[in-house]
PDB file of N, CA and C in Angstrom:
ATOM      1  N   UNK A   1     120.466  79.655  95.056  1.00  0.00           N
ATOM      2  CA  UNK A   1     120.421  80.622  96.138  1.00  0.00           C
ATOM      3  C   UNK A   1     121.833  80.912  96.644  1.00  0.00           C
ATOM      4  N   UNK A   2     122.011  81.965  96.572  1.00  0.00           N
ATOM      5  CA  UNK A   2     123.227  82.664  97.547  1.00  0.00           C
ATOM      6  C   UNK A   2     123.581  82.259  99.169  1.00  0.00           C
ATOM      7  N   UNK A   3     124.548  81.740  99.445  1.00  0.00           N
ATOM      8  CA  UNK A   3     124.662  81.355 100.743  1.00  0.00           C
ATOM      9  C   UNK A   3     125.873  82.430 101.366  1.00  0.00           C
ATOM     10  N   UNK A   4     125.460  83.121 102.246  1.00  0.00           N
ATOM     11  CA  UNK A   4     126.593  83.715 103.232  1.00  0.00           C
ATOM     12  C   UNK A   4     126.990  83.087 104.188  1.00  0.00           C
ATOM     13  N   UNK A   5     128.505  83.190 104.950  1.00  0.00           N
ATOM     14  CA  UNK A   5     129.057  83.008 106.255  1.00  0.00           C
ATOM     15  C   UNK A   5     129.379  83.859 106.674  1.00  0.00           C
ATOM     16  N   UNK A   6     129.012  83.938 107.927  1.00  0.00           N
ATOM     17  CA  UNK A   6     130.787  84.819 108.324  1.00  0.00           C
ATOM     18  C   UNK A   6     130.727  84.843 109.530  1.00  0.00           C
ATOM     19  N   UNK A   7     131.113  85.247 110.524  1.00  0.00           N
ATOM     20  CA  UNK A   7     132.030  85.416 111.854  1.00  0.00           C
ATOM     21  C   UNK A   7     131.352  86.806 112.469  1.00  0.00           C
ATOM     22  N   UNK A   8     130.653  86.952 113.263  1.00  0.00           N
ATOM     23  CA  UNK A   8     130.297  88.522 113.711  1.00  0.00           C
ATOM     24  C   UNK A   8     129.553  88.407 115.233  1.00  0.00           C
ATOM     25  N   UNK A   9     130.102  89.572 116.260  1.00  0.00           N
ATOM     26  CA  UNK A   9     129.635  89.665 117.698  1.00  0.00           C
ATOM     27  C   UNK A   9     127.720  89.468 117.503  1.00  0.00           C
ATOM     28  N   UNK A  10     127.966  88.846 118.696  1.00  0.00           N
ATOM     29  CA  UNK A  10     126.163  89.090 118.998  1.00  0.00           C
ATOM     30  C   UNK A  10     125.979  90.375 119.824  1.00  0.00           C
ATOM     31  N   UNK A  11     124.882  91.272 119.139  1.00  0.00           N
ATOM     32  CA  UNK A  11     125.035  92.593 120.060  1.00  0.00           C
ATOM     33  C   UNK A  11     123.555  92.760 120.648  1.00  0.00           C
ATOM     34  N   UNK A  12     123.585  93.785 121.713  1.00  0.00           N
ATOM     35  CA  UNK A  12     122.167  93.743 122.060  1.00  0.00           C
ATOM     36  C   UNK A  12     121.658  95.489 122.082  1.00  0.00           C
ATOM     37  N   UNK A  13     120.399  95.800 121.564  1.00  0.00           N
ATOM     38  CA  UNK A  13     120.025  96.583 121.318  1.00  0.00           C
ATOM     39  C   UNK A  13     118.622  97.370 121.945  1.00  0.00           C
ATOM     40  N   UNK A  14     118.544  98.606 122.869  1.00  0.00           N
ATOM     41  CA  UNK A  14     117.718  98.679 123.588  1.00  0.00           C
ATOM     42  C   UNK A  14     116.468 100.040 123.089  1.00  0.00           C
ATOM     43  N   UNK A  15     115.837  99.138 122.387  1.00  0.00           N
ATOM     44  CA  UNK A  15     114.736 100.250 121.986  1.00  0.00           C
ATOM     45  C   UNK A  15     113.617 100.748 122.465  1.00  0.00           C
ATOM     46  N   UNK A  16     112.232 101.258 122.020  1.00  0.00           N
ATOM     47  CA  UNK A  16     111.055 101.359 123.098  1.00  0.00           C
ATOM     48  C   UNK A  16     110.468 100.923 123.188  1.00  0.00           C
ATOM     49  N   UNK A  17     110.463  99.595 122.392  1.00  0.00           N
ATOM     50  CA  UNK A  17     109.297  98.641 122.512  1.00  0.00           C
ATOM     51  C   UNK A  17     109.797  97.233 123.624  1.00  0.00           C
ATOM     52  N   UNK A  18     111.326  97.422 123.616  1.00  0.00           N
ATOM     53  CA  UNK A  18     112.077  96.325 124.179  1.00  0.00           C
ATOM     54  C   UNK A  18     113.759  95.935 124.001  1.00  0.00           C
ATOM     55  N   UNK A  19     113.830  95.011 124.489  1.00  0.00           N
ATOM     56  CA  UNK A  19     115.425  94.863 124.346  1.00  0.00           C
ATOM     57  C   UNK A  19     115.846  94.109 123.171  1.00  0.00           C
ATOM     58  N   UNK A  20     116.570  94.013 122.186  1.00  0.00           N
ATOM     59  CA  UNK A  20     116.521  92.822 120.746  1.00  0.00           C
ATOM     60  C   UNK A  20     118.173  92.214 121.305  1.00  0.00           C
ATOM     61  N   UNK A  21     118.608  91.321 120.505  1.00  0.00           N
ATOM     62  CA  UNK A  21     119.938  90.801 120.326  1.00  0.00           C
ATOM     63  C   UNK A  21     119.637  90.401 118.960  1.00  0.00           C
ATOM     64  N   UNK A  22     120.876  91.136 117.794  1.00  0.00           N
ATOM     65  CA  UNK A  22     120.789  91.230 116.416  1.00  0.00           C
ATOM     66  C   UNK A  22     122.550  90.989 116.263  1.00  0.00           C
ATOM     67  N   UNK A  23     122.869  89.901 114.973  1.00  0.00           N
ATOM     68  CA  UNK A  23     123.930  90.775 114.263  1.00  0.00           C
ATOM     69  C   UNK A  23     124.030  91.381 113.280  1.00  0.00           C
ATOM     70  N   UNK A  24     125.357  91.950 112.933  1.00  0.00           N
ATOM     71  CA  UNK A  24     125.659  92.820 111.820  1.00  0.00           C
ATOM     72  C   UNK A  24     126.431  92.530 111.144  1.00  0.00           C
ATOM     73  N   UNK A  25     126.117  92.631 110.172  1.00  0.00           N
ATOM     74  CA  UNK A  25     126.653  92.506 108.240  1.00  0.00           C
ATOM     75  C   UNK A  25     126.992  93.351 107.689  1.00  0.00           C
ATOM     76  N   UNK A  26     128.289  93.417 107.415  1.00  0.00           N
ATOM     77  CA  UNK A  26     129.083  94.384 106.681  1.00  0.00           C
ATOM     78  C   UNK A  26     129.724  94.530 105.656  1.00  0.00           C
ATOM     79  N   UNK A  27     130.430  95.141 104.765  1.00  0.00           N
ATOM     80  CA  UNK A  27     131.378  94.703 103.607  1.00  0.00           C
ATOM     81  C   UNK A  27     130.814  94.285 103.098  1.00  0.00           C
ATOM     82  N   UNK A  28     131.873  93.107 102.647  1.00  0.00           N
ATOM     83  CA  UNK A  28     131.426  92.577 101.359  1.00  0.00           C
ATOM     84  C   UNK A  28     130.608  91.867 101.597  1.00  0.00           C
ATOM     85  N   UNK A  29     129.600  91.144 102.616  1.00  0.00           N
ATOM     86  CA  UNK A  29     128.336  90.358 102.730  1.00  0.00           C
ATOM     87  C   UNK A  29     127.516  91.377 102.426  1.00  0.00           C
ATOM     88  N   UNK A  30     127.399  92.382 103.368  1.00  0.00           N
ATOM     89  CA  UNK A  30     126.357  93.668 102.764  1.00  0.00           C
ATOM     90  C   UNK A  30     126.331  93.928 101.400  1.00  0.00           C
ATOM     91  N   UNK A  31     127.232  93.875 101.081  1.00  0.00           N
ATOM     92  CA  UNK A  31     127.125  94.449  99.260  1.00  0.00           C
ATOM     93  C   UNK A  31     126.232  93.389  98.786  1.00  0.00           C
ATOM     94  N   UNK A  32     126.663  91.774  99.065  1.00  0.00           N
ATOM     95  CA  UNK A  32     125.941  90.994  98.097  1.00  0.00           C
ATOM     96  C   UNK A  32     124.465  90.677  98.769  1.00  0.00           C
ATOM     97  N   UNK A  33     124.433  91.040 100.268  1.00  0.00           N
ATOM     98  CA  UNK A  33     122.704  91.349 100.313  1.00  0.00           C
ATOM     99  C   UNK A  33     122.034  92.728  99.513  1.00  0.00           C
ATOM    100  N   UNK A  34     122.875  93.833  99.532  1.00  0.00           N
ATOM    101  CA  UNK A  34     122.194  94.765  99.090  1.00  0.00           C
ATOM    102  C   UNK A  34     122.136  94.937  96.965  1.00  0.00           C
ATOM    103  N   UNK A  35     122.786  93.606  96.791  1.00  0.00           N
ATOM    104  CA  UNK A  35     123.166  93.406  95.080  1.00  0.00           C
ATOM    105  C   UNK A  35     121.574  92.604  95.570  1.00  0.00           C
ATOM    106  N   UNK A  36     121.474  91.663  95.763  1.00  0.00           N
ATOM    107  CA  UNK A  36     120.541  90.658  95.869  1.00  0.00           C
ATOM    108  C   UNK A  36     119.109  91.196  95.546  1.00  0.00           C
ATOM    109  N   UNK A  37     119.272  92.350  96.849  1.00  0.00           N
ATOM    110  CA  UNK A  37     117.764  93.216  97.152  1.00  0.00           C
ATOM    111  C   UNK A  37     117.249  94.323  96.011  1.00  0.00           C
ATOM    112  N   UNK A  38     118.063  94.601  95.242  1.00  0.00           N
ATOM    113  CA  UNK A  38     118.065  95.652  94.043  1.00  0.00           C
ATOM    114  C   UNK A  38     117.890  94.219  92.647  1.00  0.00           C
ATOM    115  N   UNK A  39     118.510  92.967  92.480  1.00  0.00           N
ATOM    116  CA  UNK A  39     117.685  92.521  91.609  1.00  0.00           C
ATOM    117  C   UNK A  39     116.710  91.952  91.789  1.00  0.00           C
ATOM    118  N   UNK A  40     116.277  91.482  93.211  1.00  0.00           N
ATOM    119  CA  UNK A  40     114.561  91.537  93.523  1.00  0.00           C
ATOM    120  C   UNK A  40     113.824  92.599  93.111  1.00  0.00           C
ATOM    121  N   UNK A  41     113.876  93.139  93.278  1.00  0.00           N
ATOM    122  CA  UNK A  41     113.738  94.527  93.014  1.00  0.00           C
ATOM    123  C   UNK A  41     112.980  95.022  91.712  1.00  0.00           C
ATOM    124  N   UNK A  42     114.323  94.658  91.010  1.00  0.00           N
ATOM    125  CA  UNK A  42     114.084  94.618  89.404  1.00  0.00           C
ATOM    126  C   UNK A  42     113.006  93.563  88.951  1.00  0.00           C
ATOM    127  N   UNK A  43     113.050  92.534  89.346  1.00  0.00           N
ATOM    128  CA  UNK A  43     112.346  91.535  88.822  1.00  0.00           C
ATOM    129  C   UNK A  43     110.908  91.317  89.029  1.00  0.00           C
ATOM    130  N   UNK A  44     110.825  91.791  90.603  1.00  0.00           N
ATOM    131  CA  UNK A  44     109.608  92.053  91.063  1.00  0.00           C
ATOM    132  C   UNK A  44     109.065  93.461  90.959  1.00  0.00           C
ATOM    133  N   UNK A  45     109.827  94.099  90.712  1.00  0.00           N
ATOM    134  CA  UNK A  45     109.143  95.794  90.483  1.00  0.00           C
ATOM    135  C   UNK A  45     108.725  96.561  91.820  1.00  0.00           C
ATOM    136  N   UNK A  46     108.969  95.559  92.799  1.00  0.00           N
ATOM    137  CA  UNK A  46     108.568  96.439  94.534  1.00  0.00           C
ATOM    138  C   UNK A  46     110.092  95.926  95.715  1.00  0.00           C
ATOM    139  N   UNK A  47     110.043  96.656  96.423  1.00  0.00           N
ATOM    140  CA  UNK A  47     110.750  96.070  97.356  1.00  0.00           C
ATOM    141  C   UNK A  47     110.076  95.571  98.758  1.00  0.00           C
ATOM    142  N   UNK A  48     110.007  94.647  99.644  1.00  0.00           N
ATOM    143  CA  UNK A  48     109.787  94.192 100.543  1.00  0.00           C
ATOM    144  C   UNK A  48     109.731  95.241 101.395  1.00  0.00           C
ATOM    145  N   UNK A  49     108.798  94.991 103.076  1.00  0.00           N
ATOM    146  CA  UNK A  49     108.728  95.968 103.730  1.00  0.00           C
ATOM    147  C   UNK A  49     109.879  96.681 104.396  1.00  0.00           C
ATOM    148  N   UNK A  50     110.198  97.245 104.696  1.00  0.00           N
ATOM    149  CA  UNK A  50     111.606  98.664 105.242  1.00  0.00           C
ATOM    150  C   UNK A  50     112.466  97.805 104.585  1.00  0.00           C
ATOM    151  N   UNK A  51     112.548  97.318 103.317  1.00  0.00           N
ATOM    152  CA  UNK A  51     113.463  97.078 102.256  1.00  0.00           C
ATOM    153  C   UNK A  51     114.462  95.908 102.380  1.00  0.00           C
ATOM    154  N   UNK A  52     113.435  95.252 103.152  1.00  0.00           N
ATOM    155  CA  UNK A  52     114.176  93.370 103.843  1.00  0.00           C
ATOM    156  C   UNK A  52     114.627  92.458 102.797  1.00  0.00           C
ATOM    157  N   UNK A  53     115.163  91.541 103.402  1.00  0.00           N
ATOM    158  CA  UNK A  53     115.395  90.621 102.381  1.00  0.00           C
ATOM    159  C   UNK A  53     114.852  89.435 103.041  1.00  0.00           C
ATOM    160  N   UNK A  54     114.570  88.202 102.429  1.00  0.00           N
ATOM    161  CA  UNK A  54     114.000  87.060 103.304  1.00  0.00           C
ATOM    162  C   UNK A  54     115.706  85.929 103.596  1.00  0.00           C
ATOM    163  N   UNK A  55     115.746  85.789 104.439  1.00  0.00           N
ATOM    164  CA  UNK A  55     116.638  84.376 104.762  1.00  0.00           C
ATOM    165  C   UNK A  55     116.324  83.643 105.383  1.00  0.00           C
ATOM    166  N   UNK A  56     117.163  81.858 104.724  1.00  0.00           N
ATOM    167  CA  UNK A  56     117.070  80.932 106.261  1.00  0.00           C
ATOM    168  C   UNK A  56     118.262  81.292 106.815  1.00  0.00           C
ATOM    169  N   UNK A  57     118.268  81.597 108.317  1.00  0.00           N
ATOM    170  CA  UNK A  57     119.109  81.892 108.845  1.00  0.00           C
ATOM    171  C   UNK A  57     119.552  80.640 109.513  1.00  0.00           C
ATOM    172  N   UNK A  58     120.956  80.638 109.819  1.00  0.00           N
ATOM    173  CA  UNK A  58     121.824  79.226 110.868  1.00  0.00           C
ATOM    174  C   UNK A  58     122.677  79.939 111.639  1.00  0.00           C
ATOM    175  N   UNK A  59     122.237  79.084 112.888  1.00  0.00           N
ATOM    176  CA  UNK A  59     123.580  79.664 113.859  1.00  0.00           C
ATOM    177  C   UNK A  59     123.771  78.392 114.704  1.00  0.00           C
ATOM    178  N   UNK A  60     125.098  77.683 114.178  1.00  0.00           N
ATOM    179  CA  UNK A  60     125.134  76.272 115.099  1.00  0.00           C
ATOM    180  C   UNK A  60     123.943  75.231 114.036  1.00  0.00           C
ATOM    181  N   UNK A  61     123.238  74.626 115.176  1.00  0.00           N
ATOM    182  CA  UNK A  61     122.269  73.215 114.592  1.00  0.00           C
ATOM    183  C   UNK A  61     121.138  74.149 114.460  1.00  0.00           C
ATOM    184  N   UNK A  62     120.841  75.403 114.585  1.00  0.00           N
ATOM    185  CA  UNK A  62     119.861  76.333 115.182  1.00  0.00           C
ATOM    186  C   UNK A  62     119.534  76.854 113.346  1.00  0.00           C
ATOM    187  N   UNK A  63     118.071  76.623 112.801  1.00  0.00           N
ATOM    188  CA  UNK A  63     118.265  77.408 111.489  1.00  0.00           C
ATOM    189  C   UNK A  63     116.246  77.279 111.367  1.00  0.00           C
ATOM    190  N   UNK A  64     116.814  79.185 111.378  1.00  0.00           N
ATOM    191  CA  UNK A  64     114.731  79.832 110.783  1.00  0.00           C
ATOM    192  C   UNK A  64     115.099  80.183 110.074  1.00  0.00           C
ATOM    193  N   UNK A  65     113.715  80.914 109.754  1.00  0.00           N
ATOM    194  CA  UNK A  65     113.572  81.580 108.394  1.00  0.00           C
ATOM    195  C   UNK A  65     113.082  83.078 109.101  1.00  0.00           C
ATOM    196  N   UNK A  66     113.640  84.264 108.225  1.00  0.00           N
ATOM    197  CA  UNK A  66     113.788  85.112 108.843  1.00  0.00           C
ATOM    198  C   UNK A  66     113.986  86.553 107.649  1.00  0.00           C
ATOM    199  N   UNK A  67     114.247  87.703 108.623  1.00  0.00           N
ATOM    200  CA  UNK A  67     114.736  88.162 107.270  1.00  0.00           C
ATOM    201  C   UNK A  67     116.052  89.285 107.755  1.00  0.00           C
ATOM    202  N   UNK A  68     116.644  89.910 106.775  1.00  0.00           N
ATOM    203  CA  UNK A  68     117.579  90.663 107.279  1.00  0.00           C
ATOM    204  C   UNK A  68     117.298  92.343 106.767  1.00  0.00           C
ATOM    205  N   UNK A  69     117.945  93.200 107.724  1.00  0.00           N
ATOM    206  CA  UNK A  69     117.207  94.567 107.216  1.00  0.00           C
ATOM    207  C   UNK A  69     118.322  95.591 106.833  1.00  0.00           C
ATOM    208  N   UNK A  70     118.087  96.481 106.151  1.00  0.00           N
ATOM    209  CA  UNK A  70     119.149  97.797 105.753  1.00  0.00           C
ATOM    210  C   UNK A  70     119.084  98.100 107.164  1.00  0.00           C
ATOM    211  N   UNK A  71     120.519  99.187 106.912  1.00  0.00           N
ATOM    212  CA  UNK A  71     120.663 100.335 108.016  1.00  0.00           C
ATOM    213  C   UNK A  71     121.749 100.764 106.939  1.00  0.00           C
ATOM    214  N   UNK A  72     121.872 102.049 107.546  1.00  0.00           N
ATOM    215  CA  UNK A  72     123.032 102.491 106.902  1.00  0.00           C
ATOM    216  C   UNK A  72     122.876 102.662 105.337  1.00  0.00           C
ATOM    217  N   UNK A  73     122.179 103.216 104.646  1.00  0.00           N
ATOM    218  CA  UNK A  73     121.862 102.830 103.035  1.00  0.00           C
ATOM    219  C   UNK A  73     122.494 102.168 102.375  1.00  0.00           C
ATOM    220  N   UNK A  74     122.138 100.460 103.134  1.00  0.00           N
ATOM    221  CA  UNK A  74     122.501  99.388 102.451  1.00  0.00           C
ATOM    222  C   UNK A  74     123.996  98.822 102.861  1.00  0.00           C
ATOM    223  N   UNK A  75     124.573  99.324 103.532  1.00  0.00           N
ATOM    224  CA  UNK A  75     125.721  99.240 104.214  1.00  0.00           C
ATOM    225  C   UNK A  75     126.378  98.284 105.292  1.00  0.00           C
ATOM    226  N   UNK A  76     125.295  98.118 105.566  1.00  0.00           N
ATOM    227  CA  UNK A  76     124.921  97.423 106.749  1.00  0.00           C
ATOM    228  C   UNK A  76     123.935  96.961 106.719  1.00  0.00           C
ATOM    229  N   UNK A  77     123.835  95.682 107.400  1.00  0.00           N
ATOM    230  CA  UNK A  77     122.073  94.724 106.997  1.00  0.00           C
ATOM    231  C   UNK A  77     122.627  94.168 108.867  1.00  0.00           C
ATOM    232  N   UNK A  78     121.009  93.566 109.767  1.00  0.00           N
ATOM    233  CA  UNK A  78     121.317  93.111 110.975  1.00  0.00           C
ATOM    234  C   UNK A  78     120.205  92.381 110.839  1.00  0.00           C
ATOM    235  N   UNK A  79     120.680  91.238 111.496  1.00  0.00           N
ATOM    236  CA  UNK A  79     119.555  90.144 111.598  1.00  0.00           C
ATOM    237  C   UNK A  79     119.188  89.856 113.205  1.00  0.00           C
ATOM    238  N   UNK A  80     118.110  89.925 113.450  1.00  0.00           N
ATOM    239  CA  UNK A  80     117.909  89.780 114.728  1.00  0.00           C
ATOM    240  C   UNK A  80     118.005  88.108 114.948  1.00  0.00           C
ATOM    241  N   UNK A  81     117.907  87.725 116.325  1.00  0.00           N
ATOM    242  CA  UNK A  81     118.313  86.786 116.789  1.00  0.00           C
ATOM    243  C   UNK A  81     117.732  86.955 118.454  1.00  0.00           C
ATOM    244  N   UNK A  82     116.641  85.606 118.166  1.00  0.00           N
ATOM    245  CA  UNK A  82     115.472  85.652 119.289  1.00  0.00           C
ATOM    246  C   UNK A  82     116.627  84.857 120.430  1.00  0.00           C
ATOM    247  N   UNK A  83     115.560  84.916 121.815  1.00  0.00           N
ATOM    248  CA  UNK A  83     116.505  84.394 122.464  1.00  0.00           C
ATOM    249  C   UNK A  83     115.957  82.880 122.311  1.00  0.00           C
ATOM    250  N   UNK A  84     114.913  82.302 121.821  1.00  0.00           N
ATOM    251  CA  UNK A  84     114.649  80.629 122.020  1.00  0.00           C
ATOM    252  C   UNK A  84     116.134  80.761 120.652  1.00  0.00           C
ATOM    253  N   UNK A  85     117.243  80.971 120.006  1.00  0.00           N
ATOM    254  CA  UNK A  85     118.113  80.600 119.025  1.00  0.00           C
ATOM    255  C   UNK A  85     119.063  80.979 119.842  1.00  0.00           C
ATOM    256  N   UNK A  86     119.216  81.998 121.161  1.00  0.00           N
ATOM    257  CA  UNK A  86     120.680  82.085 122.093  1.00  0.00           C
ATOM    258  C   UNK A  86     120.294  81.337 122.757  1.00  0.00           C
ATOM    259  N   UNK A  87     119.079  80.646 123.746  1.00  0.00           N
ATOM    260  CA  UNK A  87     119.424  79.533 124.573  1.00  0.00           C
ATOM    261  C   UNK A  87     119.901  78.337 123.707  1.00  0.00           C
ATOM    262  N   UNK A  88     118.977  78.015 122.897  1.00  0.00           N
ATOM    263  CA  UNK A  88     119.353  76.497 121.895  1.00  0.00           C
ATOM    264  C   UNK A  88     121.051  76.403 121.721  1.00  0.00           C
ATOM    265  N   UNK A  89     121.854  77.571 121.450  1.00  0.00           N
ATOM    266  CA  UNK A  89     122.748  77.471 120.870  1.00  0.00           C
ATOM    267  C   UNK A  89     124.052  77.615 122.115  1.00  0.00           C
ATOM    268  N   UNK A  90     123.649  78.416 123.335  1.00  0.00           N
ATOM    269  CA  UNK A  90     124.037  78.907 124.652  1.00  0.00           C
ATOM    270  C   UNK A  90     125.156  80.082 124.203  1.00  0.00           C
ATOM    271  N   UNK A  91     124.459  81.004 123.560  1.00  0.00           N
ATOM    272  CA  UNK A  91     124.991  82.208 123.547  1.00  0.00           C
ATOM    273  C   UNK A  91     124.536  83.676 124.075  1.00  0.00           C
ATOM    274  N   UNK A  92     125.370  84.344 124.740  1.00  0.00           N
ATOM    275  CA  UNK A  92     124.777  85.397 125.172  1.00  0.00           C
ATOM    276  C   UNK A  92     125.554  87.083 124.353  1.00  0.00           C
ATOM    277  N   UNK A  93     124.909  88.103 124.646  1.00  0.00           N
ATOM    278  CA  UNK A  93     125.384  89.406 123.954  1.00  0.00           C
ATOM    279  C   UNK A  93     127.112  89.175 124.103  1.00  0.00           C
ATOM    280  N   UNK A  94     127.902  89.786 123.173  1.00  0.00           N
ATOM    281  CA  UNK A  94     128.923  89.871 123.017  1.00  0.00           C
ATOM    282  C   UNK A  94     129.557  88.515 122.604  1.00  0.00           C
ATOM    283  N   UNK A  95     129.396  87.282 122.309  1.00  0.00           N
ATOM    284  CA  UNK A  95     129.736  86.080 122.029  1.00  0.00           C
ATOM    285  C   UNK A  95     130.326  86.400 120.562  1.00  0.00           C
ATOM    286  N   UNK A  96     130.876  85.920 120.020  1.00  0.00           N
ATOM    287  CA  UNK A  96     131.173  85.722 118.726  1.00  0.00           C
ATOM    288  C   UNK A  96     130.824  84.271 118.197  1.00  0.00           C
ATOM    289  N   UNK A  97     129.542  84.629 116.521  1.00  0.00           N
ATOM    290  CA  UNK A  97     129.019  83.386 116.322  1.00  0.00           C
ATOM    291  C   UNK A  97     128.938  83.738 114.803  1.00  0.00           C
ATOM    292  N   UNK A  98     129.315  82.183 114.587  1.00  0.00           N
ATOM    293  CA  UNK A  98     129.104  81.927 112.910  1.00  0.00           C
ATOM    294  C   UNK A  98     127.848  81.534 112.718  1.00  0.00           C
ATOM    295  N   UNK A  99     127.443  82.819 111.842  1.00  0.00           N
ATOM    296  CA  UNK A  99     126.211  82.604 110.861  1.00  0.00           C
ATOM    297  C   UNK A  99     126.425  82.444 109.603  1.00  0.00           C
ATOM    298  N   UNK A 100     125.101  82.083 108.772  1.00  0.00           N
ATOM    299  CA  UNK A 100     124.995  81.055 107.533  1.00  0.00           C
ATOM    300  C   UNK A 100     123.589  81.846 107.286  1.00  0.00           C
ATOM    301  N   UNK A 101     123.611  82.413 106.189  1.00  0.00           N
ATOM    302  CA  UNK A 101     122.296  82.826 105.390  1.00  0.00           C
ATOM    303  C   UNK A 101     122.191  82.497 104.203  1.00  0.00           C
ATOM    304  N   UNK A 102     121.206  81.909 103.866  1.00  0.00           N
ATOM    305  CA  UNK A 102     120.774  81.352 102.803  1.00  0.00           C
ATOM    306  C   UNK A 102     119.987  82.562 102.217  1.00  0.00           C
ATOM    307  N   UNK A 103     119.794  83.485 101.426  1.00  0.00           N
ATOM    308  CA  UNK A 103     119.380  85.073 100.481  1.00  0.00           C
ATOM    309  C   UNK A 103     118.516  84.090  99.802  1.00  0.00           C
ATOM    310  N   UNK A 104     116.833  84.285 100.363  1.00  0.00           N
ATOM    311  CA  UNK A 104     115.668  83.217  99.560  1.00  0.00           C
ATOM    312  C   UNK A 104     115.327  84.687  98.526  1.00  0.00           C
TER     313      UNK A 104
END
């Protein structure tokens, strides 16, 4: 399995169903989620729902299972991030936090 890191703001996002806190994946992590999701793809012959990928996600001692989503055609992937994983970890919007995805 593919493991990502990297370094990225916690942002918060206000839609109509509610408020989220997600980050964002860019560059070269995006490429190798969106390489990942195209040979699922291939192998399985379907893609997952709005074209997800599954991860265990880590932030700190803090690690679910989860998944991460396009935006941007593939450009960008954002993983949300509940708040029982910002209290555990004591982070709030705008923090800067190292995440760890494990691409199941």
């Amino acid at each position: 399995m593919e493991v990502i890191k990297l370094i990225t703001r916690l942002s918060r996002w206000q839609g109509d169903r509610g408020t989220y806190h997600l980050v964002s994946i860019k560059g070269d992590h995006a490429e190798a989620i969106a390489m990942h999701a195209r040979i699922e793809k291939l192998e399985l012959g379907t893609r997952r729902g709005f074209g997800s990928v599954k991860v265990m996600a880590r932030i700190g001692d803090t690690q679910w299972s989860s998944s991460v989503f396009p935006q941007d055609k593939s450009t960008e992937w954002i993983l949300l991030v509940s708040k029982k994983v910002m209290k555990a970890e004591n982070i709030v919007k705008d923090d800067q936090v190292m995440v760890e995805l494990e691409l199941l």
